[in-house]
C-alpha atoms as a PDB file:
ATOM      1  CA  UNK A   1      55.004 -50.600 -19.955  1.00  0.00           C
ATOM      2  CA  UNK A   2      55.232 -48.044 -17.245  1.00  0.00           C
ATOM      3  CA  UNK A   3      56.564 -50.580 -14.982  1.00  0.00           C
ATOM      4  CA  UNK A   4      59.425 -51.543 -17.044  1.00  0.00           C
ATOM      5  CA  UNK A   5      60.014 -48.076 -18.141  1.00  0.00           C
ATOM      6  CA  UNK A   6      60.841 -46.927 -13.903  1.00  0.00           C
ATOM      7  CA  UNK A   7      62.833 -49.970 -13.760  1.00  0.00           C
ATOM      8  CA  UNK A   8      65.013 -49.021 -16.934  1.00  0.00           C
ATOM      9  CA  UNK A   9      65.246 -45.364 -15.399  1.00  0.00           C
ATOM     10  CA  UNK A  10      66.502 -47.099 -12.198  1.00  0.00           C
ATOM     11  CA  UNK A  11      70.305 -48.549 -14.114  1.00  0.00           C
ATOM     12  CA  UNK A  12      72.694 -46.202 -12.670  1.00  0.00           C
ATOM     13  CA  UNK A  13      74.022 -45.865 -16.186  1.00  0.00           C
ATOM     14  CA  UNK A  14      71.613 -44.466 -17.745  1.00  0.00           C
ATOM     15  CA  UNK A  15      70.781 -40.678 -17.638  1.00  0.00           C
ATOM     16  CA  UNK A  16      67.072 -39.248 -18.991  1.00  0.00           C
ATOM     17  CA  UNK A  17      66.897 -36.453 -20.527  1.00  0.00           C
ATOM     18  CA  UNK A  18      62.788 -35.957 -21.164  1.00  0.00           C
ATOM     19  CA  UNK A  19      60.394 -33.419 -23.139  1.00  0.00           C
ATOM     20  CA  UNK A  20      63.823 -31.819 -25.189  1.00  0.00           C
ATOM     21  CA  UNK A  21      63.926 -30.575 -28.371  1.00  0.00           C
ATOM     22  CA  UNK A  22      66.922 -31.315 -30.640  1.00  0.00           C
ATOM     23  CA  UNK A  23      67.873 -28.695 -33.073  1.00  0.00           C
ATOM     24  CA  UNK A  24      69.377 -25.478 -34.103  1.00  0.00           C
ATOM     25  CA  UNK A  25      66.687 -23.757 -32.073  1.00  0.00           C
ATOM     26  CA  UNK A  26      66.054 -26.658 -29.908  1.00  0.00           C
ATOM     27  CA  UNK A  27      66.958 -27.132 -26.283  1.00  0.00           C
ATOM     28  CA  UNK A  28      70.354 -28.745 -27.386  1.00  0.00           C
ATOM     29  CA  UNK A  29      71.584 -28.748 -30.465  1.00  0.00           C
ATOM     30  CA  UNK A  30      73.230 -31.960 -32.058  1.00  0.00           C
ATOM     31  CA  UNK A  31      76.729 -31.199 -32.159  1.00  0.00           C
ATOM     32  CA  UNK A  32      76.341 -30.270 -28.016  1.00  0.00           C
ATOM     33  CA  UNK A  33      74.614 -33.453 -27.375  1.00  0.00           C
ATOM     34  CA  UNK A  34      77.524 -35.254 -29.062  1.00  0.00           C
ATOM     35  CA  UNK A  35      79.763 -32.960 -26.719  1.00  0.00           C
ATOM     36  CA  UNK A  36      78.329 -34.509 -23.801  1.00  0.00           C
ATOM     37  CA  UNK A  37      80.856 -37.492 -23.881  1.00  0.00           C
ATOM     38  CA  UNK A  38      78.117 -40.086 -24.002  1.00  0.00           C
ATOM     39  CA  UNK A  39      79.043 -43.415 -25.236  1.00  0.00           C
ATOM     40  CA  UNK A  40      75.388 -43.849 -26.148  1.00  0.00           C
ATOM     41  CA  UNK A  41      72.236 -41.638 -27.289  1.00  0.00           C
ATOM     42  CA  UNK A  42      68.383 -42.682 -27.645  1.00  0.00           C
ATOM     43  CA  UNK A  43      66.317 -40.652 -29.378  1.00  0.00           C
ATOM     44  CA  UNK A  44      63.027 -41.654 -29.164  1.00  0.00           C
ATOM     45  CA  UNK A  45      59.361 -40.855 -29.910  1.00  0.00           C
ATOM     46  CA  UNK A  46      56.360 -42.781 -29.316  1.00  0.00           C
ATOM     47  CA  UNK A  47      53.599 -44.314 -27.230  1.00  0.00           C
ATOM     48  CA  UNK A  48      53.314 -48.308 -25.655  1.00  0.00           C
ATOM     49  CA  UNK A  49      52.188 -49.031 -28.954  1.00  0.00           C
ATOM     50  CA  UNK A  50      54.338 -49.942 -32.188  1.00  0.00           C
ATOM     51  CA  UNK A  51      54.115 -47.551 -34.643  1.00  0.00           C
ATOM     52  CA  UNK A  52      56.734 -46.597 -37.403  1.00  0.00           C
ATOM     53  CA  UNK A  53      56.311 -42.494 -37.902  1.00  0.00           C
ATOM     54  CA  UNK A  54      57.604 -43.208 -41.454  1.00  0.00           C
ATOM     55  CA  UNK A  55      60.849 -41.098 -41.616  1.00  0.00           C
ATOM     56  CA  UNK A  56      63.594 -41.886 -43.600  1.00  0.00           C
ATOM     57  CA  UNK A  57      65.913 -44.446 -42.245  1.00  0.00           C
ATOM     58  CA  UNK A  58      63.494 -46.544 -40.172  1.00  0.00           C
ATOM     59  CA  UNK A  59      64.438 -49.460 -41.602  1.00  0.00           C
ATOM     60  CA  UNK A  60      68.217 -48.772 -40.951  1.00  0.00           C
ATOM     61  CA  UNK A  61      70.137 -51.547 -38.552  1.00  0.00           C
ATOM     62  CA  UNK A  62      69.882 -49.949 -34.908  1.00  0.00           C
ATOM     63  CA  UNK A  63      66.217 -48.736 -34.934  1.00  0.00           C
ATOM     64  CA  UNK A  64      63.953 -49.967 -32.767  1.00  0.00           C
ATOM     65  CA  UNK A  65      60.603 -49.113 -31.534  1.00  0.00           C
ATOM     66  CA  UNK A  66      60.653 -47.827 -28.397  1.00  0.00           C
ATOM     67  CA  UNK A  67      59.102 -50.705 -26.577  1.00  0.00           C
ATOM     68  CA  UNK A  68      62.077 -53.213 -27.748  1.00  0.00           C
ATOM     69  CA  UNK A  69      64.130 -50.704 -26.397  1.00  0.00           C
ATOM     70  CA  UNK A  70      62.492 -50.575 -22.924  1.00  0.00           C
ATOM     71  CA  UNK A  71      62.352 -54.246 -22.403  1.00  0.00           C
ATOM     72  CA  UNK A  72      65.785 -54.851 -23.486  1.00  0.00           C
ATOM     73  CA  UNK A  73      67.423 -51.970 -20.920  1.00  0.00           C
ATOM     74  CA  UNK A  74      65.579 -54.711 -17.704  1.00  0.00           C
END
């Protein structure tokens, strides 16, 4: 998994932002990581296993678990 996570972080499209916290008294808030212009944001939590964390909206079209995700971006 670590593998095909350096080559995903190697797409010149693709900027990493690691170890953040989202949130009113986060590193960034929401509404200035929507500010950023990005066509795109991944949230994402998780280990190289695949585990739901049971939040609301799992099941919504458009969440993955992170390994999918990983893969998908070779």
């Amino acid at each position: 998994m670590r593998k095909q996570f350096r080559g995903a972080m190697e797409n010149p499209n693709l900027e990493y932002f690691g170890n953040i916290v989202i949130g009113n008294n986060g590193d960034i808030t929401l509404d200035e990581l929507r500010g950023l212009g990005f066509d795109a944001v991944l949230v994402s939590a998780g280990a190289q296993g695949t585990k739901w964390l049971g939040l609301p909206g799992e099941e919504l079209e458009g969440v993955y678990h992170a390994k999918e995700v990983v893969y998908a971006l070779q």
